[in-house]
PDB file of N, CA and C in Angstrom:
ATOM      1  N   UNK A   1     -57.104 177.911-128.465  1.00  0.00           N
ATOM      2  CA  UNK A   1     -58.258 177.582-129.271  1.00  0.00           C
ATOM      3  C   UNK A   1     -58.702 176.168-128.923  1.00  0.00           C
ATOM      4  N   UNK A   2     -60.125 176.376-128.808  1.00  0.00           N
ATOM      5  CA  UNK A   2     -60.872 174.809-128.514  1.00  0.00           C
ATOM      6  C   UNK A   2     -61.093 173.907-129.351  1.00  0.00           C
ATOM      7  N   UNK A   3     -60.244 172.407-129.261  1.00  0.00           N
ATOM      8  CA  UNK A   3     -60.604 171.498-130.656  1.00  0.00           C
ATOM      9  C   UNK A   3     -62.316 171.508-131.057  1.00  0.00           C
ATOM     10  N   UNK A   4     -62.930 171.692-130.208  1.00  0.00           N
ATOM     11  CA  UNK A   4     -64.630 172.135-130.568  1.00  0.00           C
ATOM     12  C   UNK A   4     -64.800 172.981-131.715  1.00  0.00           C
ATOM     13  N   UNK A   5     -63.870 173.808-131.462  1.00  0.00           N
ATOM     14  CA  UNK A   5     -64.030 175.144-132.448  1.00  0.00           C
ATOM     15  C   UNK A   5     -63.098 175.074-134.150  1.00  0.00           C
ATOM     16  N   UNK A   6     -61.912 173.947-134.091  1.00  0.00           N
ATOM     17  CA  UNK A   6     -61.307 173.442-134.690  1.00  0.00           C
ATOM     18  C   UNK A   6     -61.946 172.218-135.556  1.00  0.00           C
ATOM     19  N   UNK A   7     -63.190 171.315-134.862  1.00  0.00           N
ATOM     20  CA  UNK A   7     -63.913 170.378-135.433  1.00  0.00           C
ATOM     21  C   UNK A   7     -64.720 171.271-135.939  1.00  0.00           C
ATOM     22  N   UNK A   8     -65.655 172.511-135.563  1.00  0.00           N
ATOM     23  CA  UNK A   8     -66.029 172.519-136.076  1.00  0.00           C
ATOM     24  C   UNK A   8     -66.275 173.806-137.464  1.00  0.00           C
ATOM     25  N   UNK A   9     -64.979 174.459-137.178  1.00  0.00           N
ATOM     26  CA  UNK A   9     -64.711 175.348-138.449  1.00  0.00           C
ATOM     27  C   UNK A   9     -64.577 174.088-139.758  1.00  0.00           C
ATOM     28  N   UNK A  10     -63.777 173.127-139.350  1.00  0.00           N
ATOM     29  CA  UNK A  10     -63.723 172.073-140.571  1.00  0.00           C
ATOM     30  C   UNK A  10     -64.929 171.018-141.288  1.00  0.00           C
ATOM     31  N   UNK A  11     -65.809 171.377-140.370  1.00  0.00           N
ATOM     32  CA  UNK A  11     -67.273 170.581-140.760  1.00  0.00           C
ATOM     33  C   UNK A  11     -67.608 171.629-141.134  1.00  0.00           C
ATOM     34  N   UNK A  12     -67.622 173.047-141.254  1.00  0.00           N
ATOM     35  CA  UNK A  12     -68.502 173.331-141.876  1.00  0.00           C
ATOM     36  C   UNK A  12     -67.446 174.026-143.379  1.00  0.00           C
ATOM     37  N   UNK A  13     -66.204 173.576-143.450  1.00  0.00           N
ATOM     38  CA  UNK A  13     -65.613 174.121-144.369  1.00  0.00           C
ATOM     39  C   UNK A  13     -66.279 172.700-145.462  1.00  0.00           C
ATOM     40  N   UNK A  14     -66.122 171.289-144.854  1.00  0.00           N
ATOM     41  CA  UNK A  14     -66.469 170.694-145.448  1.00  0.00           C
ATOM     42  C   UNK A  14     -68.277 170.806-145.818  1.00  0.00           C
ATOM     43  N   UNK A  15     -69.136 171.456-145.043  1.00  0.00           N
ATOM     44  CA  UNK A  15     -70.155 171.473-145.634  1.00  0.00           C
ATOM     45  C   UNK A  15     -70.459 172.277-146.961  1.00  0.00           C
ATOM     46  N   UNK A  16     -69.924 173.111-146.702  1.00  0.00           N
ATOM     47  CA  UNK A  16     -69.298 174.312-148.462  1.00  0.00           C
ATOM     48  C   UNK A  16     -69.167 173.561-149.069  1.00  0.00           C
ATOM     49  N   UNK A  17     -68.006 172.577-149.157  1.00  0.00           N
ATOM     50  CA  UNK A  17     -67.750 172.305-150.280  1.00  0.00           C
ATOM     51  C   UNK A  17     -68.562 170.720-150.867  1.00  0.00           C
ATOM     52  N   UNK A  18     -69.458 170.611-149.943  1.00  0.00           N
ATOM     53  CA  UNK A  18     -70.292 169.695-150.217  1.00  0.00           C
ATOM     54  C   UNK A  18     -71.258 170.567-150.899  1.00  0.00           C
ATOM     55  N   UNK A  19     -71.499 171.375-150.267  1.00  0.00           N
ATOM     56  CA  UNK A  19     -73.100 172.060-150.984  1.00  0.00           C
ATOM     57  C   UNK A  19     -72.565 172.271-152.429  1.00  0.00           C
ATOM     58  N   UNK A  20     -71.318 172.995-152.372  1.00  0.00           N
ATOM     59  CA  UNK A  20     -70.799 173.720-154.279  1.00  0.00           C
ATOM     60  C   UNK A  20     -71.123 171.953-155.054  1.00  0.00           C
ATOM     61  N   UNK A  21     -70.207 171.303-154.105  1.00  0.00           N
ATOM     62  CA  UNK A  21     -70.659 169.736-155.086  1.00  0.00           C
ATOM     63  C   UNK A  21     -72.106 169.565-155.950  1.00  0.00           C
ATOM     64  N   UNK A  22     -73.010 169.763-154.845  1.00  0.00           N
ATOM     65  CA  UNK A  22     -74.388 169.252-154.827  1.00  0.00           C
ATOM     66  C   UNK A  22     -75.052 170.312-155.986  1.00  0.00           C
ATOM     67  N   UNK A  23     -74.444 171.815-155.687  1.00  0.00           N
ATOM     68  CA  UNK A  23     -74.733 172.862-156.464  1.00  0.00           C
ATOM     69  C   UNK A  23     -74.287 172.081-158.489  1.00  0.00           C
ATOM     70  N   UNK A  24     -72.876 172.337-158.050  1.00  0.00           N
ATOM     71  CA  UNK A  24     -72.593 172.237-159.773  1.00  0.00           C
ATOM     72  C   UNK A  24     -73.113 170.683-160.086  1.00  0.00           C
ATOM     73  N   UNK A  25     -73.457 169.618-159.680  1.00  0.00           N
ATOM     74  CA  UNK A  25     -74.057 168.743-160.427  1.00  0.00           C
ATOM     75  C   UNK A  25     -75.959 168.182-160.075  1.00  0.00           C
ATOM     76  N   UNK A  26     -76.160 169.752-159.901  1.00  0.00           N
ATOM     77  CA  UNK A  26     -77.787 169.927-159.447  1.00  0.00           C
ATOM     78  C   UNK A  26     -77.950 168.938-158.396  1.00  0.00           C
ATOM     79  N   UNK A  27     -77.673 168.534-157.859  1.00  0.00           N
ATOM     80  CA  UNK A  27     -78.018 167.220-156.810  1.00  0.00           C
ATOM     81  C   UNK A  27     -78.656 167.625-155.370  1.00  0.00           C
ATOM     82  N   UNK A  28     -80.019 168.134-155.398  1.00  0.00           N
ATOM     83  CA  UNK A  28     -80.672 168.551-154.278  1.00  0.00           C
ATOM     84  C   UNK A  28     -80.307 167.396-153.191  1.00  0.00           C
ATOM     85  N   UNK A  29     -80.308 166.420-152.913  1.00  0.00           N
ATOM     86  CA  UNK A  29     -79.751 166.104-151.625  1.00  0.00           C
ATOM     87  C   UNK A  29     -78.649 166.294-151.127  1.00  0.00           C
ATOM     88  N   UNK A  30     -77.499 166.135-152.135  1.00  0.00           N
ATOM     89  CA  UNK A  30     -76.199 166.685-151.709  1.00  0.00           C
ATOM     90  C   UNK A  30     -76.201 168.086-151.216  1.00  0.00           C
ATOM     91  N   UNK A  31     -76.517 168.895-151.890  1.00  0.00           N
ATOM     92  CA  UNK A  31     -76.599 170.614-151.580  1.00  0.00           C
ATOM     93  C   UNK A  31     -77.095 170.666-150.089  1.00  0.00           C
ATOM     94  N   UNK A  32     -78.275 169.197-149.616  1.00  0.00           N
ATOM     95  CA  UNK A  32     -79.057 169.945-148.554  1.00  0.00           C
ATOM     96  C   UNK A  32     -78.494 169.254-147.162  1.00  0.00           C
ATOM     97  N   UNK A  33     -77.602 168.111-147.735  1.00  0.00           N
ATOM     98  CA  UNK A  33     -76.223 167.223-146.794  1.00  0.00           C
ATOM     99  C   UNK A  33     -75.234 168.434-146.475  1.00  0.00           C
ATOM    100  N   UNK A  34     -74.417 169.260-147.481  1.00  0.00           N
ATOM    101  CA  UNK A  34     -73.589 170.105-146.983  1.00  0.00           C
ATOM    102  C   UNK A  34     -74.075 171.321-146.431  1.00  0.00           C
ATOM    103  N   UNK A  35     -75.712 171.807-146.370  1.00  0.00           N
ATOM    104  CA  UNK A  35     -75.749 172.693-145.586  1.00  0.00           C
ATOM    105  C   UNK A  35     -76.587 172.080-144.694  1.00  0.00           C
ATOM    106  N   UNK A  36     -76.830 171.384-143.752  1.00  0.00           N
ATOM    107  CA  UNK A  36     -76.945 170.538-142.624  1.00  0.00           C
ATOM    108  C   UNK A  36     -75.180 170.429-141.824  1.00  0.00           C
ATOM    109  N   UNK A  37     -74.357 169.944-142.234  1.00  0.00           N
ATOM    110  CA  UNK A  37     -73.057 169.780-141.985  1.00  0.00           C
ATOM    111  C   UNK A  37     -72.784 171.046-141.835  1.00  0.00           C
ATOM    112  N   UNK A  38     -73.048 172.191-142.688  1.00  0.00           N
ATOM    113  CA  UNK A  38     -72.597 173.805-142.208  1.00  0.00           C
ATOM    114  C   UNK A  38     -72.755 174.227-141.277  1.00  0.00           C
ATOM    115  N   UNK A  39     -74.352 174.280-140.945  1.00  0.00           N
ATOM    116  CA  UNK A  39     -75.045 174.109-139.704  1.00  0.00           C
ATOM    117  C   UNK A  39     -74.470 173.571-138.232  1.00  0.00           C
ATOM    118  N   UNK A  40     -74.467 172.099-138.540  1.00  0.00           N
ATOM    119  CA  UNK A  40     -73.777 171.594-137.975  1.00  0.00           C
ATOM    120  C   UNK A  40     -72.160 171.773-137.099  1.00  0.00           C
ATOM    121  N   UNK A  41     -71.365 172.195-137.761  1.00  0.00           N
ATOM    122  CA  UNK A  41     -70.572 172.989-137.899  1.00  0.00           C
ATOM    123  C   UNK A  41     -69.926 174.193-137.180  1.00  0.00           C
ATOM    124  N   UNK A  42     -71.387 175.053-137.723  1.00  0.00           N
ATOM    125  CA  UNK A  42     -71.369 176.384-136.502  1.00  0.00           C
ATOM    126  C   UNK A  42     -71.415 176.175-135.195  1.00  0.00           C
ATOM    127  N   UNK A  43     -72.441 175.390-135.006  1.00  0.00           N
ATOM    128  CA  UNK A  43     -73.145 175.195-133.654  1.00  0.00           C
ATOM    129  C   UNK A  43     -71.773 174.332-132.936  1.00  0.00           C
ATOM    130  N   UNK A  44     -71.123 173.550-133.256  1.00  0.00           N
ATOM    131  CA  UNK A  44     -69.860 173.289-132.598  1.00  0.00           C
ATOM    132  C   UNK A  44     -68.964 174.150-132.596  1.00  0.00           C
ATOM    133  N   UNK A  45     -68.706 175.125-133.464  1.00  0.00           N
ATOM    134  CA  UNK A  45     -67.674 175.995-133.320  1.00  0.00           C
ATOM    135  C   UNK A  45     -68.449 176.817-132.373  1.00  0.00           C
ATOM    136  N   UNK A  46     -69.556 177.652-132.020  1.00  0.00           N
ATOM    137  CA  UNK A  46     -69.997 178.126-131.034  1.00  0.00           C
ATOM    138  C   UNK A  46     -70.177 177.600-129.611  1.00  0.00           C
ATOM    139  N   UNK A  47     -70.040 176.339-129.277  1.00  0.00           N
ATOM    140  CA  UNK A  47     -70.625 175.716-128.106  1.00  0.00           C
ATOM    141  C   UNK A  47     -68.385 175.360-127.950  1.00  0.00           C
ATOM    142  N   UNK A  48     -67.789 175.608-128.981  1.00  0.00           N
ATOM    143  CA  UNK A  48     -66.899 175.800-128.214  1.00  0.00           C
ATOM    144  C   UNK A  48     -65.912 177.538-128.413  1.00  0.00           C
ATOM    145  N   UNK A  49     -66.816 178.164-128.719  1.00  0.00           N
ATOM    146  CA  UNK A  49     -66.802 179.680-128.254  1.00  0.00           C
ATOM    147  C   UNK A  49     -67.266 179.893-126.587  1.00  0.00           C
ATOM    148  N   UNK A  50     -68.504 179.395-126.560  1.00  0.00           N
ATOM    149  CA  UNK A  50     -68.933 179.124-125.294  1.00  0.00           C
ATOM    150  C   UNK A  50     -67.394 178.577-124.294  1.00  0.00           C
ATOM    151  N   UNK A  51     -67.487 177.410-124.687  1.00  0.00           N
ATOM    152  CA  UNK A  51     -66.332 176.412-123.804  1.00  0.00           C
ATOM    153  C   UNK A  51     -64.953 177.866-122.969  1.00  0.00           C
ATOM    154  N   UNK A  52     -64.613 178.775-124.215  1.00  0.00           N
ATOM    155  CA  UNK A  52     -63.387 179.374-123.974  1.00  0.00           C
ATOM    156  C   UNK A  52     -64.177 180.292-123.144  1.00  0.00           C
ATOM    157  N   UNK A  53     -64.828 181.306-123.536  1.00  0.00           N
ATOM    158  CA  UNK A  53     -65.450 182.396-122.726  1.00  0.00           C
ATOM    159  C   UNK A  53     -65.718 181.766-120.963  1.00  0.00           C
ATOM    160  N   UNK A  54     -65.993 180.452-121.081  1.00  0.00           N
ATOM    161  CA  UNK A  54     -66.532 180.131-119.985  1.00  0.00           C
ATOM    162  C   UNK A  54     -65.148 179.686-119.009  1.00  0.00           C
ATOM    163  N   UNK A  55     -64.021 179.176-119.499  1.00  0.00           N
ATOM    164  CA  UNK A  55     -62.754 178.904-119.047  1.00  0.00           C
ATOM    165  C   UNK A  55     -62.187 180.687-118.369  1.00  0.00           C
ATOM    166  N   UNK A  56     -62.308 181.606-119.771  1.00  0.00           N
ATOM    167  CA  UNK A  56     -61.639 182.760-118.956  1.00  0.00           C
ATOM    168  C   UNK A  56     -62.268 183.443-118.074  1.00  0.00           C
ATOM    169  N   UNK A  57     -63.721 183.080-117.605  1.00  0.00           N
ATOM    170  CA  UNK A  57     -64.468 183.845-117.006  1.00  0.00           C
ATOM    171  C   UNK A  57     -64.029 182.912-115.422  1.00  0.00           C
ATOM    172  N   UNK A  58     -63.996 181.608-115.544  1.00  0.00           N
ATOM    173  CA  UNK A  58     -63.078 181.135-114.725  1.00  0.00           C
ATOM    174  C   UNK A  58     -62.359 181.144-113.999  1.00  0.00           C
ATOM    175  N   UNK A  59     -60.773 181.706-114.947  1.00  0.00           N
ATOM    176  CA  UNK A  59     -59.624 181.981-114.280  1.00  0.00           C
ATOM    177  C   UNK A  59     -59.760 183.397-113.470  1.00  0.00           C
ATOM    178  N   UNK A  60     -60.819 184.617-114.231  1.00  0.00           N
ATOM    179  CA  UNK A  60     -61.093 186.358-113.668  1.00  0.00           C
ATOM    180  C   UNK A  60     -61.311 185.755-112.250  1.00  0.00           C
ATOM    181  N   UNK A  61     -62.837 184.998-112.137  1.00  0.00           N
ATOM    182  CA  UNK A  61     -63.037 184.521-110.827  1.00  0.00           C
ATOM    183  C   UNK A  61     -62.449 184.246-109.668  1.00  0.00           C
ATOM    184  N   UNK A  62     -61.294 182.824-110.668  1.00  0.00           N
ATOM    185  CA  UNK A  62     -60.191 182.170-109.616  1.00  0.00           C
ATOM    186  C   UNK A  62     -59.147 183.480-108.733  1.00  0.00           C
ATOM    187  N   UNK A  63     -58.656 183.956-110.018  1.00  0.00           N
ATOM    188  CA  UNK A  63     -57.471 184.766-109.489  1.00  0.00           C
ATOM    189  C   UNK A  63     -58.159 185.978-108.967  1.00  0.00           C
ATOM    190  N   UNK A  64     -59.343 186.302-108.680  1.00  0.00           N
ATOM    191  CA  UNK A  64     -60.352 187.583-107.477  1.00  0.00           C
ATOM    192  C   UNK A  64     -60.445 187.021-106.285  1.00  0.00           C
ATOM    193  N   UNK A  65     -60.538 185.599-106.453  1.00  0.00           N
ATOM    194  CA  UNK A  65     -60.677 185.186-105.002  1.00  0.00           C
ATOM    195  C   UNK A  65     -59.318 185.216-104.717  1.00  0.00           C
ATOM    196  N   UNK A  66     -58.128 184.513-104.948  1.00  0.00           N
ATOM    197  CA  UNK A  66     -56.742 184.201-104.687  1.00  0.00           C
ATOM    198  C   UNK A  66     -56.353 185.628-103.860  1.00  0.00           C
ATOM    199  N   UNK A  67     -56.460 186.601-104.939  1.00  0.00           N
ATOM    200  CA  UNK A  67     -56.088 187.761-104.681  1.00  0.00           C
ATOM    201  C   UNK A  67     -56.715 189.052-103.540  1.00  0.00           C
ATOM    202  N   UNK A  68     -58.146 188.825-103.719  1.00  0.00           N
ATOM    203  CA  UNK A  68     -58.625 189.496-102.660  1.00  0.00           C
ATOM    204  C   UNK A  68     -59.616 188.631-102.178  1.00  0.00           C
ATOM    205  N   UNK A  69     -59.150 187.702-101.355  1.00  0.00           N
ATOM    206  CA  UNK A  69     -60.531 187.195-100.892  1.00  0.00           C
ATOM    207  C   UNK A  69     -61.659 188.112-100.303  1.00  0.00           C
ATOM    208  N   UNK A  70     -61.289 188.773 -99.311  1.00  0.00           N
ATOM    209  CA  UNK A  70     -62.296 189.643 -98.262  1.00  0.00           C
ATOM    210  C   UNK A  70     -63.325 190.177 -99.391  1.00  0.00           C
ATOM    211  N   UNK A  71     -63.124 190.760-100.221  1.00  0.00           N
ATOM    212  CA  UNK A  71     -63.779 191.107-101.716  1.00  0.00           C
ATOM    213  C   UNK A  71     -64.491 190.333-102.086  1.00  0.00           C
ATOM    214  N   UNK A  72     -64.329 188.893-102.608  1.00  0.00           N
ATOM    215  CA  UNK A  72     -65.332 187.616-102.836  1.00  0.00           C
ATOM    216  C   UNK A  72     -66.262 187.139-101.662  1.00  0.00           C
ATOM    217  N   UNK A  73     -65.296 187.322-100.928  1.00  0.00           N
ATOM    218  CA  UNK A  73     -66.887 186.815 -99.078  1.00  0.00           C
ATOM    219  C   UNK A  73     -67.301 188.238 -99.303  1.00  0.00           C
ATOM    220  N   UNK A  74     -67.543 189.257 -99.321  1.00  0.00           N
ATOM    221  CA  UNK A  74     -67.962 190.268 -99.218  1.00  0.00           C
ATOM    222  C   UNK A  74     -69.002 190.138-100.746  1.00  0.00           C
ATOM    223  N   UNK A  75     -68.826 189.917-101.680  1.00  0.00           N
ATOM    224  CA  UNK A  75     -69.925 189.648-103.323  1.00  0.00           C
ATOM    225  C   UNK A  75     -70.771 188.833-102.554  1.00  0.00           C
ATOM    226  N   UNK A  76     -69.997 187.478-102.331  1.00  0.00           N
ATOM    227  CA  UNK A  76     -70.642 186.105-102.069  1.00  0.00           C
ATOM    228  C   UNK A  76     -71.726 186.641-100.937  1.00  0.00           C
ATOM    229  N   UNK A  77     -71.495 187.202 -99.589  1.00  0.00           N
ATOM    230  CA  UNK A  77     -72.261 187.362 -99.080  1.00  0.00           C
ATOM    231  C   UNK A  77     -73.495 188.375 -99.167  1.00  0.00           C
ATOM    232  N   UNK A  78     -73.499 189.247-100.186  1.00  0.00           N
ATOM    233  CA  UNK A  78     -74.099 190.405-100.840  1.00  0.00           C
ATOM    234  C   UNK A  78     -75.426 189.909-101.785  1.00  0.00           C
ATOM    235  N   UNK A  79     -74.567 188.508-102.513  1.00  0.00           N
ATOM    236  CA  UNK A  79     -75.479 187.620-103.313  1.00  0.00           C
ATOM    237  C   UNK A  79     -76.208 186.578-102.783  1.00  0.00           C
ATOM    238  N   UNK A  80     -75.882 186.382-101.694  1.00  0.00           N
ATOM    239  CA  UNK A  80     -76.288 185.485-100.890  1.00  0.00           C
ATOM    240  C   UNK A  80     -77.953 186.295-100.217  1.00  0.00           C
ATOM    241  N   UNK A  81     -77.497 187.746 -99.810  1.00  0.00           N
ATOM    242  CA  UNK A  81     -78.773 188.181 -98.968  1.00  0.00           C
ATOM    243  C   UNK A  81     -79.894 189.041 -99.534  1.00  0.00           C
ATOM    244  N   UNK A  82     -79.432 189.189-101.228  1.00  0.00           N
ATOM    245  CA  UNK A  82     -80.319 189.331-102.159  1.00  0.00           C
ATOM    246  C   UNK A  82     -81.333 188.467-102.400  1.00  0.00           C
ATOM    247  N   UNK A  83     -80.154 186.971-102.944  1.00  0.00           N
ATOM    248  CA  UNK A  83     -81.530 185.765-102.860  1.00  0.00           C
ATOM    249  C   UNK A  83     -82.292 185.310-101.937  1.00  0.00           C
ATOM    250  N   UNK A  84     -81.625 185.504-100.817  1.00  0.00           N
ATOM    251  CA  UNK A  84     -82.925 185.279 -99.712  1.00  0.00           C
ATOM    252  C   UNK A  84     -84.111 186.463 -99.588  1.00  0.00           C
ATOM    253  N   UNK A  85     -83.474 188.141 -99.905  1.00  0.00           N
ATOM    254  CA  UNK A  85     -84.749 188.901 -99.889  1.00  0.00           C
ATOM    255  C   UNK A  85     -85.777 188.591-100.798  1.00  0.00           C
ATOM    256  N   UNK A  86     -85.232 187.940-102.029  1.00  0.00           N
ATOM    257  CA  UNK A  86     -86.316 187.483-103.359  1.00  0.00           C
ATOM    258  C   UNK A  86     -86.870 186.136-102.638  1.00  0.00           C
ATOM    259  N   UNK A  87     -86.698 185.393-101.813  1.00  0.00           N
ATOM    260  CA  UNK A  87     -87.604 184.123-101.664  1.00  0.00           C
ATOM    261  C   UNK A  87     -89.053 184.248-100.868  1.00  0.00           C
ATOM    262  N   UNK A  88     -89.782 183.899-101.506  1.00  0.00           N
ATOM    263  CA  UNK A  88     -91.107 184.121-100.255  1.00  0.00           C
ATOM    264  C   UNK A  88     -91.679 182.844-100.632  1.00  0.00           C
ATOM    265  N   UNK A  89     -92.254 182.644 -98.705  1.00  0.00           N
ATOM    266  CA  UNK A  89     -92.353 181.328 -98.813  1.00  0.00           C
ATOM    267  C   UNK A  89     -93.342 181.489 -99.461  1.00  0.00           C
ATOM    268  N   UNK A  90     -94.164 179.392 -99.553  1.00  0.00           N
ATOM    269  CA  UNK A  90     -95.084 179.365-100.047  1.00  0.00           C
ATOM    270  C   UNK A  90     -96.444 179.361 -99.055  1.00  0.00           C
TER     271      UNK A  90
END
């Protein structure tokens, strides 16, 4: 697990319990501080959802090439003569 995702499950645990604050003593700015921080929050716990997905997609990569290279020059070069059929000059 990514401390990204660890900062930010806890910012937004703390934005809850800011908003209930703001809630039980009517305090519209407080309420609108802890759901900003909720917000806040997610979007770090997602950008380090991102972070992990992007690490294991990584290692699939690493250990395809390790393991079969001829297979990866064989993609690589496949992807390679696609993007050149899509280029036209200008």
């Amino acid at each position: 697990m990514d401390e990204d995702r660890i900062a930010g499950t806890a910012r937004n645990i703390g934005g809850k319990v800011e908003e209930g604050i703001g809630r039980m003593t009517g305090n519209a700015q407080t309420q609108l501080k802890g759901q900003a921080r909720q917000a806040a929050g997610a979007a770090e716990d997602l950008y380090g959802q991102a972070k992990d997905a992007a690490a294991s997609l990584t290692d699939v990569v690493q250990k395809t090439i390790e393991e079969r290279p001829y297979t990866a020059v064989a993609i690589a070069l496949g992807v390679g003569w696609l993007l050149g059929r899509t280029h036209r000059p200008l």
